[in-house]
Protein backbone atom coordinates (compact mmCIF):
# COMPACT_ATOMS: atom_id res chain seq x y z
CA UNK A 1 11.99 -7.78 -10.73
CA UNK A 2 8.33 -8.47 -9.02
CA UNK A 3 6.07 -5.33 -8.89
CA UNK A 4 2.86 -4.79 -6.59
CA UNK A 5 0.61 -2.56 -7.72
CA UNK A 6 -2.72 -1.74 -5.64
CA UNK A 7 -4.74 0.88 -6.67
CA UNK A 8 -8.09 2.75 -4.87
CA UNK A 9 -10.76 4.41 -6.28
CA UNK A 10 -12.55 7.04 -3.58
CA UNK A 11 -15.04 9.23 -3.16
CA UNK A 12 -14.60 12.78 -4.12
CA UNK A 13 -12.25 14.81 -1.95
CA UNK A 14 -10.74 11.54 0.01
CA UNK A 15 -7.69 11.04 -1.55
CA UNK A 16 -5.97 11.99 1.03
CA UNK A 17 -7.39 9.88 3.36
CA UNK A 18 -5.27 6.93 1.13
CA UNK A 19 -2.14 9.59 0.94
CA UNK A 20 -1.80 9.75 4.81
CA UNK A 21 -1.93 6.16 5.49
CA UNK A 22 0.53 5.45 3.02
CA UNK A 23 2.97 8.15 2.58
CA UNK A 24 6.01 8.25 4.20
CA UNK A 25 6.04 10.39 7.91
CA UNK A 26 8.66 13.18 8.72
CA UNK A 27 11.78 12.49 10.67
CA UNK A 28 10.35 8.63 10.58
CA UNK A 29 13.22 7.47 8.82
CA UNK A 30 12.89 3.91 7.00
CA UNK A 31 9.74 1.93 7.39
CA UNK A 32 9.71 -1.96 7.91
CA UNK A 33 9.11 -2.45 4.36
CA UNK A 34 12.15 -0.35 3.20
CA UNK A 35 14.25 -1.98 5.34
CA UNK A 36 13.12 -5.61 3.64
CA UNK A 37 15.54 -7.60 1.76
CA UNK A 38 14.88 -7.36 -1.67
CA UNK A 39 13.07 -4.26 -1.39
CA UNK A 40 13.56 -1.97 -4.21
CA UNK A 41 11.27 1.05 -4.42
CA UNK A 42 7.37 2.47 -3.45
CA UNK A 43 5.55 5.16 -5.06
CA UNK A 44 2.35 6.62 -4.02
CA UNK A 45 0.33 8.39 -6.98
CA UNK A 46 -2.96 10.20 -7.28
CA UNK A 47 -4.81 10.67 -10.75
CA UNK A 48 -4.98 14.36 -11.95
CA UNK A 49 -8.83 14.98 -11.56
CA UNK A 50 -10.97 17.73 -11.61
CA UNK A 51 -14.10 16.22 -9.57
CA UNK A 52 -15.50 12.97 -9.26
CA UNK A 53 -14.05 9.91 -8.44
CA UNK A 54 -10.32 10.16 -7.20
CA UNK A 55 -7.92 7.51 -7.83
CA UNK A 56 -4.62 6.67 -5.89
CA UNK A 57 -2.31 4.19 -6.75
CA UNK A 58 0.88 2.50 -4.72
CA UNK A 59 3.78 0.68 -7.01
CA UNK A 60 6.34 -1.56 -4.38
CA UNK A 61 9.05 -3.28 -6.80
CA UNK A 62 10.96 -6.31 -5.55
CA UNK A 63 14.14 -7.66 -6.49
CA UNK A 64 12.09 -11.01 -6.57
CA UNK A 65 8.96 -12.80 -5.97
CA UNK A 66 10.14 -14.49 -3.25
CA UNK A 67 11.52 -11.62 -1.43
CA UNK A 68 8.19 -10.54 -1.58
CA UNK A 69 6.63 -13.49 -0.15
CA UNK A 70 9.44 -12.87 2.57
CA UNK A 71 8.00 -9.90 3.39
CA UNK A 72 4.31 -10.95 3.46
CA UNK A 73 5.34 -13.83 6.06
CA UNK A 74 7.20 -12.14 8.08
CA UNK A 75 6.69 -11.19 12.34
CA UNK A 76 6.79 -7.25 11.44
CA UNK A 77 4.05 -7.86 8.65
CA UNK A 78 1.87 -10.27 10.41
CA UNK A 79 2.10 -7.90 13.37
CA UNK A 80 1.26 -4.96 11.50
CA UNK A 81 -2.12 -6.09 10.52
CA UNK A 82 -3.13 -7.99 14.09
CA UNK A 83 -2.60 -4.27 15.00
CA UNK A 84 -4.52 -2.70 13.21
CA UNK A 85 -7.46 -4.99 13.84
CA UNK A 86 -6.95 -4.52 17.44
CA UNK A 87 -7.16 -1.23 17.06
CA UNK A 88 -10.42 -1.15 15.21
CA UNK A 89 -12.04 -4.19 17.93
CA UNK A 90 -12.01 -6.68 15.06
CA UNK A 91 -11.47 -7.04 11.24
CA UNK A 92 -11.12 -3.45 10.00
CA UNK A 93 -14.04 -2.73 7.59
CA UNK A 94 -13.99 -1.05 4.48
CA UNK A 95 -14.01 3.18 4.60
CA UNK A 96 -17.45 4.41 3.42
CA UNK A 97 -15.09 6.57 1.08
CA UNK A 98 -13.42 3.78 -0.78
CA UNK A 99 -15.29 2.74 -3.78
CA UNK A 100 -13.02 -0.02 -4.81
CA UNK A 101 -9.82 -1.11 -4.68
CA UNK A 102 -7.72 -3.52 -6.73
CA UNK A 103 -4.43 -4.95 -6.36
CA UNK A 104 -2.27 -7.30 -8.93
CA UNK A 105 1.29 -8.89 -8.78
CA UNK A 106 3.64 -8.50 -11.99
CA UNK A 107 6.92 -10.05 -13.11
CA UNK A 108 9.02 -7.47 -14.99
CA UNK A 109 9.61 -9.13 -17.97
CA UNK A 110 12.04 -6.70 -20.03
């Protein structure tokens, strides 16, 4: 199994600002990446804070590294990005609200 983890760290009270990007829409039924072969699972999280910093964190497992790498190169993924700097006239800058973010690839090794 391959596992994607990316994680943001935002300003205080934005959180949700990650969580409705990312979280699955009503009545949308399966999004491109579900229907991927190889696709296993997503989870969205957000860290249990009382103020401060807010952290939210997406897991994507894959049966494989390379049907990951399928997914990255493919027409719907491509697409979906040269969309969304079209819609923003250019290379979509980073929120004022997001502090950081990280991302990291794993093999699942037991």
């Amino acid at each position: 199994m391959f596992v994607q983890i990316r994680k943001w760290t935002v300003t205080e009270g934005n959180a949700h600002e990650i969580i409705e990007r990312f979280k699955k829409k009503p009545n949308q039924g399966p999004s491109l990446i579900e229907q991927r072969e190889g696709f296993i699972s997503r989870e969205l999280l957000k860290k249990n804070v009382r103020r401060g910093e807010e952290e939210v964190m997406m897991i994507i497992r894959w049966e494989s590294e390379e049907a990951w790498k399928a997914w990255e190169k493919s027409p719907e993924h491509i697409a979906g990005h040269k969309n969304k700097i079209k819609e923003q006239g250019g290379k979509p800058q980073k929120p004022d609200y997001v502090i950081s973010m990280e991302h990291g690839s794993y093999s699942v090794v037991e």
